[in-house]
Protein backbone atom coordinates (compact mmCIF):
# COMPACT_ATOMS: atom_id res chain seq x y z
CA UNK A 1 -1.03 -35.31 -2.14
CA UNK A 2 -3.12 -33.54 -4.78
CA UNK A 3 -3.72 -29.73 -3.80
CA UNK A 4 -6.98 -28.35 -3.19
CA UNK A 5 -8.29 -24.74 -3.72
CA UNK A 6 -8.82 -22.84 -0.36
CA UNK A 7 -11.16 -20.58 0.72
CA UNK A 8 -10.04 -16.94 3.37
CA UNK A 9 -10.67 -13.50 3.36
CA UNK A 10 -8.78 -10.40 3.22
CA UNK A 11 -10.24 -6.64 5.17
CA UNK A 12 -9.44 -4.79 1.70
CA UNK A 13 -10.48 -0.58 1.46
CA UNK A 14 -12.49 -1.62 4.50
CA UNK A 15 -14.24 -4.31 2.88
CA UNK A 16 -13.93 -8.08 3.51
CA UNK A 17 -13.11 -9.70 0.18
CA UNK A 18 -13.05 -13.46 -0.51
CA UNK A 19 -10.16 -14.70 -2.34
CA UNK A 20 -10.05 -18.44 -3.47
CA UNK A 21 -6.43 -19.32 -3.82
CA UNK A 22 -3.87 -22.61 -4.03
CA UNK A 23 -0.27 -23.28 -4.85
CA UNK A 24 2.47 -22.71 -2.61
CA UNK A 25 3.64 -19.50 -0.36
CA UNK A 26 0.54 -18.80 0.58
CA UNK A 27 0.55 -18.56 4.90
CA UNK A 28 -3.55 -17.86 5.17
CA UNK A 29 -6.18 -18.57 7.57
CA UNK A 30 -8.42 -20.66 5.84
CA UNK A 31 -12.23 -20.86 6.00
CA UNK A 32 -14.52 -24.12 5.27
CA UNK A 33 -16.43 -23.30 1.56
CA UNK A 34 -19.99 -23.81 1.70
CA UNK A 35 -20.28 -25.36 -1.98
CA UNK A 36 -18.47 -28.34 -3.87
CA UNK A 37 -16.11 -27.44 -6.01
CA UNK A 38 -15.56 -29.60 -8.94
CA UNK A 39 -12.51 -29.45 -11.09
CA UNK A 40 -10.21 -31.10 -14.05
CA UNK A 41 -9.09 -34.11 -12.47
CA UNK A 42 -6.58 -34.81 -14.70
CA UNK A 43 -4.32 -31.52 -13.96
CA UNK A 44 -4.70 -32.56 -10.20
CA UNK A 45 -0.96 -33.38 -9.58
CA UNK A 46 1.21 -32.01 -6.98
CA UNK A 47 3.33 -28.69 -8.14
CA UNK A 48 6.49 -27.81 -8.22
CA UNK A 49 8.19 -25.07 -6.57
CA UNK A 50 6.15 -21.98 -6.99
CA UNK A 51 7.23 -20.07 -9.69
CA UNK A 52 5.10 -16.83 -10.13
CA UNK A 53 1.24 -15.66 -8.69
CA UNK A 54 -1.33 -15.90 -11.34
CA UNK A 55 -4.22 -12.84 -10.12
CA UNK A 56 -7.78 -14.20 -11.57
CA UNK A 57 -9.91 -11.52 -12.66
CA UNK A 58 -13.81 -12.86 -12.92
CA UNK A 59 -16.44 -10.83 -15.34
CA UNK A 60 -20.73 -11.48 -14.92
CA UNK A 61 -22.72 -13.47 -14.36
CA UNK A 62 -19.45 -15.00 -13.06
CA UNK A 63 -17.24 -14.69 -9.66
CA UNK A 64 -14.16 -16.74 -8.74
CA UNK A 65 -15.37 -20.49 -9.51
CA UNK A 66 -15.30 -19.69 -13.06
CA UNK A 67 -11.37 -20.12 -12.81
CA UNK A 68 -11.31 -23.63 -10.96
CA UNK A 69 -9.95 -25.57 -13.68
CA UNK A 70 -7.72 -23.22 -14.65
CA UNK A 71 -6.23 -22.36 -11.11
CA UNK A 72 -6.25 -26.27 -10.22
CA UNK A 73 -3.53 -25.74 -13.71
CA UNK A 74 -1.85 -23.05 -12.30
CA UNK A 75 -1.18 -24.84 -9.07
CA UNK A 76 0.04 -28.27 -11.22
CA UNK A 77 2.64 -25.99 -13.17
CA UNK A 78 4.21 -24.53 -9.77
CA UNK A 79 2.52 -21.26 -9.81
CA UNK A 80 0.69 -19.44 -7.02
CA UNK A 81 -3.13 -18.89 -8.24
CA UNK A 82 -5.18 -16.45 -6.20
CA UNK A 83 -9.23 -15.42 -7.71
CA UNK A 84 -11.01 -13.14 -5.89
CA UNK A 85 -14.81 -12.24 -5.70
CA UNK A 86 -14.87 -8.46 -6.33
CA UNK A 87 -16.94 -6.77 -3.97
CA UNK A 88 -20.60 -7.55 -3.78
CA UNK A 89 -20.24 -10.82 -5.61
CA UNK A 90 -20.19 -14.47 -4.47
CA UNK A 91 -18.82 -14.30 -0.67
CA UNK A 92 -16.89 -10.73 -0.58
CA UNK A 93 -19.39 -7.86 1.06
CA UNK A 94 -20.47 -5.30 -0.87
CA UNK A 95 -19.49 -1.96 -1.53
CA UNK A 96 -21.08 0.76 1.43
CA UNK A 97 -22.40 3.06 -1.07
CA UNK A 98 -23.30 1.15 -4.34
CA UNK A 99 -23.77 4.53 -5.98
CA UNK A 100 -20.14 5.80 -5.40
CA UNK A 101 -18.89 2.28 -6.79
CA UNK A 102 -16.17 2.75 -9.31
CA UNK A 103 -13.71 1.07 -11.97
CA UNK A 104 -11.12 2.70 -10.58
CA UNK A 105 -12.14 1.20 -6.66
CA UNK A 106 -12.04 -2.68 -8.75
CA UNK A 107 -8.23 -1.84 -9.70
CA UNK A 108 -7.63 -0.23 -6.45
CA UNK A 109 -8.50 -3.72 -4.97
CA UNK A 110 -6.89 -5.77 -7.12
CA UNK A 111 -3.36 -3.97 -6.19
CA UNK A 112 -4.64 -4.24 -2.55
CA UNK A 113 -4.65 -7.35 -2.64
CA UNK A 114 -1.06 -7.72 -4.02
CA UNK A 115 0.32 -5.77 -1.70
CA UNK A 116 -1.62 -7.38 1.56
CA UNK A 117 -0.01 -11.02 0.16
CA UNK A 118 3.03 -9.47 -0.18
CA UNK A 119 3.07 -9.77 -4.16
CA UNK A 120 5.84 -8.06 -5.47
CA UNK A 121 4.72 -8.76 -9.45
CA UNK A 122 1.74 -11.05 -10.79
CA UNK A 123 0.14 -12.51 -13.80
CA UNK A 124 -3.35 -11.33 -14.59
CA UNK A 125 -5.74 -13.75 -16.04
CA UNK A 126 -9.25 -11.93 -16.58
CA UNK A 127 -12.65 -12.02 -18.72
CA UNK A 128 -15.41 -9.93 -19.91
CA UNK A 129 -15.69 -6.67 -17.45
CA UNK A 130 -13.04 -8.12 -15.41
CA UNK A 131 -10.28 -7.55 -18.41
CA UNK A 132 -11.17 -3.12 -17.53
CA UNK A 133 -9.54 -3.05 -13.99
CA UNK A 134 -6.77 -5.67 -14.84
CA UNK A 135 -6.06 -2.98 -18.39
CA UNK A 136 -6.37 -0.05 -15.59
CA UNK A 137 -3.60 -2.22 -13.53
CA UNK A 138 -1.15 -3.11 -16.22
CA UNK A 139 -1.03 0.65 -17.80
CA UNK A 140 -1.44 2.49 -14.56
CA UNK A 141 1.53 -0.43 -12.60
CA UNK A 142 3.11 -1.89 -15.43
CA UNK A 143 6.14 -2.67 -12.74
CA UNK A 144 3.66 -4.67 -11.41
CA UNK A 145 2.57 -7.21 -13.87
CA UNK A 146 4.31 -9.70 -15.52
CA UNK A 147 1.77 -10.74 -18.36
CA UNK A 148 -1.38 -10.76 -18.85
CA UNK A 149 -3.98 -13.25 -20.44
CA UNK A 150 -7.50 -12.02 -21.17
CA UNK A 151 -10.90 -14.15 -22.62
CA UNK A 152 -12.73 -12.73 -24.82
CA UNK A 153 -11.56 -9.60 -24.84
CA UNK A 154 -7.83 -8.12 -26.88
CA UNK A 155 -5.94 -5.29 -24.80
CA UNK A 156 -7.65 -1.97 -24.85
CA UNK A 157 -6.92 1.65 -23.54
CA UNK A 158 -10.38 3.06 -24.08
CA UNK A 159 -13.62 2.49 -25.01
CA UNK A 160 -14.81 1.35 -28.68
CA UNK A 161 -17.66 3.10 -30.61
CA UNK A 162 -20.32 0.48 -30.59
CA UNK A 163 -23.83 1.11 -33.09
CA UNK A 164 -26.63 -0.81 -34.80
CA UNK A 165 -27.79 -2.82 -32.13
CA UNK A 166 -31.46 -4.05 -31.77
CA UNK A 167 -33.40 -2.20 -29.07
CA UNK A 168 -34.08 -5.56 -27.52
CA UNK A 169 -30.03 -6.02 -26.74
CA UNK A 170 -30.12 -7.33 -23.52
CA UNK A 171 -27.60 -4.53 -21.91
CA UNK A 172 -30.32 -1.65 -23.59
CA UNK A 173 -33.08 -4.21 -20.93
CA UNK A 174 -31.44 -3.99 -17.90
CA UNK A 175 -29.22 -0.63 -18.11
CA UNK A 176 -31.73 1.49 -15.70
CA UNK A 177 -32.20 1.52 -12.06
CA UNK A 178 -35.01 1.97 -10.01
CA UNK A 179 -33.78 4.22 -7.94
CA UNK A 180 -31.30 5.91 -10.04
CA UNK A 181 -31.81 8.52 -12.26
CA UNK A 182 -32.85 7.51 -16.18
CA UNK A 183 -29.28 9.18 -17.03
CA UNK A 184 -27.43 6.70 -15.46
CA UNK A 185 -26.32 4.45 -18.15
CA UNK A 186 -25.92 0.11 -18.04
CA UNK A 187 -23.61 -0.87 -20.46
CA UNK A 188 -20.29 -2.56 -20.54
CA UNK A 189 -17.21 -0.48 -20.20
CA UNK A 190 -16.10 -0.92 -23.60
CA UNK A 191 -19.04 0.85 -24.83
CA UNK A 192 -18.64 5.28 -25.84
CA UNK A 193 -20.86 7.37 -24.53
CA UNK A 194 -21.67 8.30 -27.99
CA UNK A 195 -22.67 5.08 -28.65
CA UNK A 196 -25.24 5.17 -26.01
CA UNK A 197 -26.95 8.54 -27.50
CA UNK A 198 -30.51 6.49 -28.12
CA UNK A 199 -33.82 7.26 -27.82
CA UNK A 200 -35.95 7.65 -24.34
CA UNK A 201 -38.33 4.91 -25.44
CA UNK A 202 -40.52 2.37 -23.39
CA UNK A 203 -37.57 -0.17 -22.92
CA UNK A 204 -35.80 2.63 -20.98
CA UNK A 205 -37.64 2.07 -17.66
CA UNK A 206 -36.56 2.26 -14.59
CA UNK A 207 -36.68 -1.36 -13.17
CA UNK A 208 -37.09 -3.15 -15.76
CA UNK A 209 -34.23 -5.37 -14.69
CA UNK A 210 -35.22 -5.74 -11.53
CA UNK A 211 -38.85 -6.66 -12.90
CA UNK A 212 -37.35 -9.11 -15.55
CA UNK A 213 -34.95 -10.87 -12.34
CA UNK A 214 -37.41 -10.71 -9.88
CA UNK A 215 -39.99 -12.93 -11.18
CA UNK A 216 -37.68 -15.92 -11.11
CA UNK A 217 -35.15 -17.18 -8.16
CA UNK A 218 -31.09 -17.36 -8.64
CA UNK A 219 -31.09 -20.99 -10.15
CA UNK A 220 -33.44 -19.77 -13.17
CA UNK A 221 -31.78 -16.43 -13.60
CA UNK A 222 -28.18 -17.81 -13.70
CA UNK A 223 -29.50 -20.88 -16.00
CA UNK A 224 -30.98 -18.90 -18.46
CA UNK A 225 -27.84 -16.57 -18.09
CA UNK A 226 -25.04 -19.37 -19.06
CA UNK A 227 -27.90 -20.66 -21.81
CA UNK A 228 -27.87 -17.65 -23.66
CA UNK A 229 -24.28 -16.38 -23.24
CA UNK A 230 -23.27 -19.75 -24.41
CA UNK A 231 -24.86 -18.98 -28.08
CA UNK A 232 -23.12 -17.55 -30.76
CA UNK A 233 -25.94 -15.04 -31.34
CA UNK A 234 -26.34 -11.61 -29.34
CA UNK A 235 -29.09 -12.18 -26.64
CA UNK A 236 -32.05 -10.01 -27.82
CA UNK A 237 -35.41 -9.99 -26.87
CA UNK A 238 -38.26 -9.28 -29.28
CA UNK A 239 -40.82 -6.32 -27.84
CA UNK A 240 -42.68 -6.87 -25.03
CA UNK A 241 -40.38 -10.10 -24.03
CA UNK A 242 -37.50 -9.98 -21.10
CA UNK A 243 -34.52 -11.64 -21.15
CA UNK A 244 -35.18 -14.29 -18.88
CA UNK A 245 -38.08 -15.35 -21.04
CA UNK A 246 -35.78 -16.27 -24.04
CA UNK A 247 -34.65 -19.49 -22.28
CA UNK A 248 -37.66 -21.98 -21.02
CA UNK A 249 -36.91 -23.69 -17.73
CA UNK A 250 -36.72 -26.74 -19.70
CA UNK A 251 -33.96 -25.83 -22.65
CA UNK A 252 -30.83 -27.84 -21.28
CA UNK A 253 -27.64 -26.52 -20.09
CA UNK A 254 -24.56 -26.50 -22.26
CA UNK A 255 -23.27 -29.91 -21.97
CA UNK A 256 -19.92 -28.97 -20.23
CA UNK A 257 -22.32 -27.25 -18.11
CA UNK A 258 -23.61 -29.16 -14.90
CA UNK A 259 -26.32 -29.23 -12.97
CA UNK A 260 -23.55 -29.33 -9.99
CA UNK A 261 -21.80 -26.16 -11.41
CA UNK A 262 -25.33 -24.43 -11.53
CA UNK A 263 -25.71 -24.62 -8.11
CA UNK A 264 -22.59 -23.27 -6.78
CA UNK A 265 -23.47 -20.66 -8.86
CA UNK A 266 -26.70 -20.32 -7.47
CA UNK A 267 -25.22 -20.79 -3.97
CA UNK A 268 -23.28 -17.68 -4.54
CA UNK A 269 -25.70 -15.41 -6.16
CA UNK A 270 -28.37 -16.45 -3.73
CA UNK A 271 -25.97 -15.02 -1.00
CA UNK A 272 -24.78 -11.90 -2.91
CA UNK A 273 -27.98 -11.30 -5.30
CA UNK A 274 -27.86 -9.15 -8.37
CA UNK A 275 -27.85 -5.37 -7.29
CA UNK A 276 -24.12 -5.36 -7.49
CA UNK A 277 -23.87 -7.42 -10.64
CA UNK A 278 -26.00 -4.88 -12.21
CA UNK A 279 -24.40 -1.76 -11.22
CA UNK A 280 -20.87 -3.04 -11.63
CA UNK A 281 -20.02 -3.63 -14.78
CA UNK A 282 -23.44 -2.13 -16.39
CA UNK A 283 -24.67 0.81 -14.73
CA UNK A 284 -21.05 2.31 -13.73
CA UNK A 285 -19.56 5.13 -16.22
CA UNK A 286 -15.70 4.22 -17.06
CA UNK A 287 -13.72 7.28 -15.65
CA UNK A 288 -10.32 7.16 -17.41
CA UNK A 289 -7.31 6.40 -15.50
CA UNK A 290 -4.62 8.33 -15.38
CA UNK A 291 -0.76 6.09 -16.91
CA UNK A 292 2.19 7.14 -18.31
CA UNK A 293 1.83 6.33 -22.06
CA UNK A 294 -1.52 4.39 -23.44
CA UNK A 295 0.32 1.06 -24.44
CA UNK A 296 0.63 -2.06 -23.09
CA UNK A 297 4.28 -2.78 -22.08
CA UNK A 298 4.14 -6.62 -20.95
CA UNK A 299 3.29 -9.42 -23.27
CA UNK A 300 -0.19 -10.13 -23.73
CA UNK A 301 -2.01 -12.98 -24.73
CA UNK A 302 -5.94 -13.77 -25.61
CA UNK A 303 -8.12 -16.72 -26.16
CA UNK A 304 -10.79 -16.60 -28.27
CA UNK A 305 -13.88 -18.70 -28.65
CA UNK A 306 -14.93 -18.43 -32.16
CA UNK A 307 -18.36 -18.65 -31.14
CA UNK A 308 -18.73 -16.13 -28.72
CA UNK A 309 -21.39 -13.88 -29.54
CA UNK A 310 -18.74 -10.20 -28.83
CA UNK A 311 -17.92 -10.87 -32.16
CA UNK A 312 -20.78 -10.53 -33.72
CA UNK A 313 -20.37 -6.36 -32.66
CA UNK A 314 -18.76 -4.98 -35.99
CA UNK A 315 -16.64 -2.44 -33.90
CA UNK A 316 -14.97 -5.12 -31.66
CA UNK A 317 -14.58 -7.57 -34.83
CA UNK A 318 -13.12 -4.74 -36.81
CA UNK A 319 -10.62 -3.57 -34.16
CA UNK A 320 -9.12 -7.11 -33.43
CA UNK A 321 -6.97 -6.75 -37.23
CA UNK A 322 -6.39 -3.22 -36.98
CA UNK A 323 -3.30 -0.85 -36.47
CA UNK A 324 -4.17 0.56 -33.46
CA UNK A 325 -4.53 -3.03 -31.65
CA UNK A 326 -0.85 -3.42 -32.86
CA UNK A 327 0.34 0.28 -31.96
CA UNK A 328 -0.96 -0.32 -27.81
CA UNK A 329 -0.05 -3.95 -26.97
CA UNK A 330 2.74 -4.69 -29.81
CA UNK A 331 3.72 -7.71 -27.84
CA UNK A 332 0.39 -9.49 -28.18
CA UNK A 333 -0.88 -12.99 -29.68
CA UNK A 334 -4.38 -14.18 -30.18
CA UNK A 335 -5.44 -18.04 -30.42
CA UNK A 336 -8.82 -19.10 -31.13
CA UNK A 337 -10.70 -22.26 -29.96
CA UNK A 338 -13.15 -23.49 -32.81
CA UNK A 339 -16.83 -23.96 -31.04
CA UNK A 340 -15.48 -21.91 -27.46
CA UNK A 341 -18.48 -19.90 -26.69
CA UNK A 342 -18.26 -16.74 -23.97
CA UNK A 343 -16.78 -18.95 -21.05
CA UNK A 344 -14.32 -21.11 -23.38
CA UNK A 345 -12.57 -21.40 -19.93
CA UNK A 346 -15.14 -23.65 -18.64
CA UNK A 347 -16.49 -25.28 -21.78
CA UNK A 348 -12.72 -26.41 -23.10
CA UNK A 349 -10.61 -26.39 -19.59
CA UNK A 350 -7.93 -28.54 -20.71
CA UNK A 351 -7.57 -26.36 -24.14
CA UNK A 352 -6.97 -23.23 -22.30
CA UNK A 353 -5.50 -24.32 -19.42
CA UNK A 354 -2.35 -25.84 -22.23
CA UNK A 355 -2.63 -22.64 -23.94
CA UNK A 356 -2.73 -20.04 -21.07
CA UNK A 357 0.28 -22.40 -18.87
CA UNK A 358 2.40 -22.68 -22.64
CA UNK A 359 2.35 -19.08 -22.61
CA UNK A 360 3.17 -17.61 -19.17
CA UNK A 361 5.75 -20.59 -19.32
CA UNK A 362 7.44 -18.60 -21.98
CA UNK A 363 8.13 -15.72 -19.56
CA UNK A 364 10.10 -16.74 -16.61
């Protein structure tokens, strides 16, 4: 009988968080999902005995259906594959106090969730913000993690020094809140706060985001979302043009893209909305956590789609063949996928699934 990823949720730091999860150990009370799922058939096999628990770390505009094929892998290769929704995205509630949410609260959850399964030691597959709190994990409870394998994104203990990008950079569009102060600064975590030392100008305002999402319903927003990201070029709008407006409702999806994926998407965001998704990862400084020694002491292993528009930032480029990348994670590899755009995961499933399985196969 082919397995089938199921659906329960966990009371976590006082918050009920959705974790999608198959493979074998697992002893959960499961709930009915409100969305088809739809997978790689062709790595739907029965597993073997469970070997190891893969932890699925999601980024944005994503939540834990952006690992399907991959965990539908996992499960085929006789490991244990759990992917949460962090809190305030797809069906986990949201944090009490969206102002006092943290990076260090997204690692805090990830171990709690370990530890409320009974996990011992896991495997952390993550992407875009979600590689931060699974770093934070693996320096801060190395004992705890066996590996890691990140998207997008090579092992880093603090934040690069990012310049020279347009002021129509879609992260300088949408870093302000309405009801937070101007101070408050949306940007990944990877990004100094030197780096953000720009101007007060007119694409500062407060709202803007909200303005820019607000005009159009989930469907739109996440479509133009997986258009854009998708490119290899840096979404930027030109003056007096929003984000949303650099996609028309009729450019076509991605081709491994559906119009059946879209909607669980949409299904999600439409229950969760944005005002998470823009605090956490954009509008949330990175406090430093506190480890032992700033390097990386489990293997480490990242796929790369050559077309992913990160690269295209001369700081991240730069620091992927330097010294330093060697000096905090000496036991790391990094494969690209020619034409694997920001979610290679989902465009080439089959590619990374062989990659990410050949190399966590390596460590048992």
């Amino acid at each position: 009988m082919n397995q089938k990823i199921q659906h329960s949720f966990l009371l976590i730091r006082g918050l009920k968080l959705h974790i999608a999860h198959i493979g074998k150990g697992f002893i959960l009370n499961t709930v009915d999902y409100p969305v088809p799922i739809h997978t790689t058939d062709s790595l739907s096999q029965p597993s073997a005995g469970e070997i190891g628990t893969l932890l699925f770390v999601h980024g944005f505009p994503e939540v834990w259906y952006s690992w399907r094929h991959q965990m539908v892998a996992a499960a085929a290769a006789g490991f244990r594959a759990i992917a949460p929704d962090f809190p305030g995205y797809g069906l986990s509630e949201p944090p009490t106090d969206l102002a006092q949410a943290s990076w260090e609260a997204l690692m805090k959850d990830l171990l709690a969730i370990l530890d409320s399964l009974s996990i011992s030691k896991a495997f952390l597959v993550a992407k875009d913000f979600g590689v931060k709190p699974a770093f934070d994990l693996a320096l801060c409870h190395p004992d705890r993690v066996c590996g890691v394998v990140t998207i997008g994104v090579p092992p880093l203990v603090e934040s690069l020094d990012f310049s020279g990008l347009p002021e129509g950079f879609y992260i300088y569009r949408w870093r302000v809140n309405l009801h937070f102060s101007s101070l408050l600064l949306f940007r990944p975590w990877y990004f100094n706060s030197e780096w953000c030392n720009c101007p007060a100008t007119p694409w500062w305002e407060p709202g803007r985001a909200e303005g820019d999402f607000g005009r159009f319903n989930a469907r739109r927003i996440m479509r133009t979302i997986y258009i854009l990201f998708s490119k290899s070029e840096v979404p930027v709008a030109k003056q007096g043009q929003e984000i949303v407006d650099l996609a028309e409702e009729s450019t076509p999806l991605p081709d491994w893209f559906t119009e059946e994926d879209l909607s669980a998407y949409t299904a999600l965001y439409e229950k969760s909305g944005f005002i998470t998704a823009l605090q956490i990862p954009y509008r949330t400084k990175p406090s430093k956590v506190e480890y032992a020694t700033p390097k990386f002491q489990m293997p480490m292993f990242v796929i790369m789609g050559e077309r992913d528009y990160i690269l295209k930032f001369p700081a991240l480029h730069d620091y992927i063949s330097s010294q330093k990348l060697k000096d905090i994670a000496p036991e790391h590899e990094i494969s690209y996928i020619s034409e694997g755009s920001h979610f290679v995961q989902e465009q080439f499933p089959d590619l990374v699934n062989h990659l990410m399985i050949d190399f966590l196969s390596k460590l048992l």
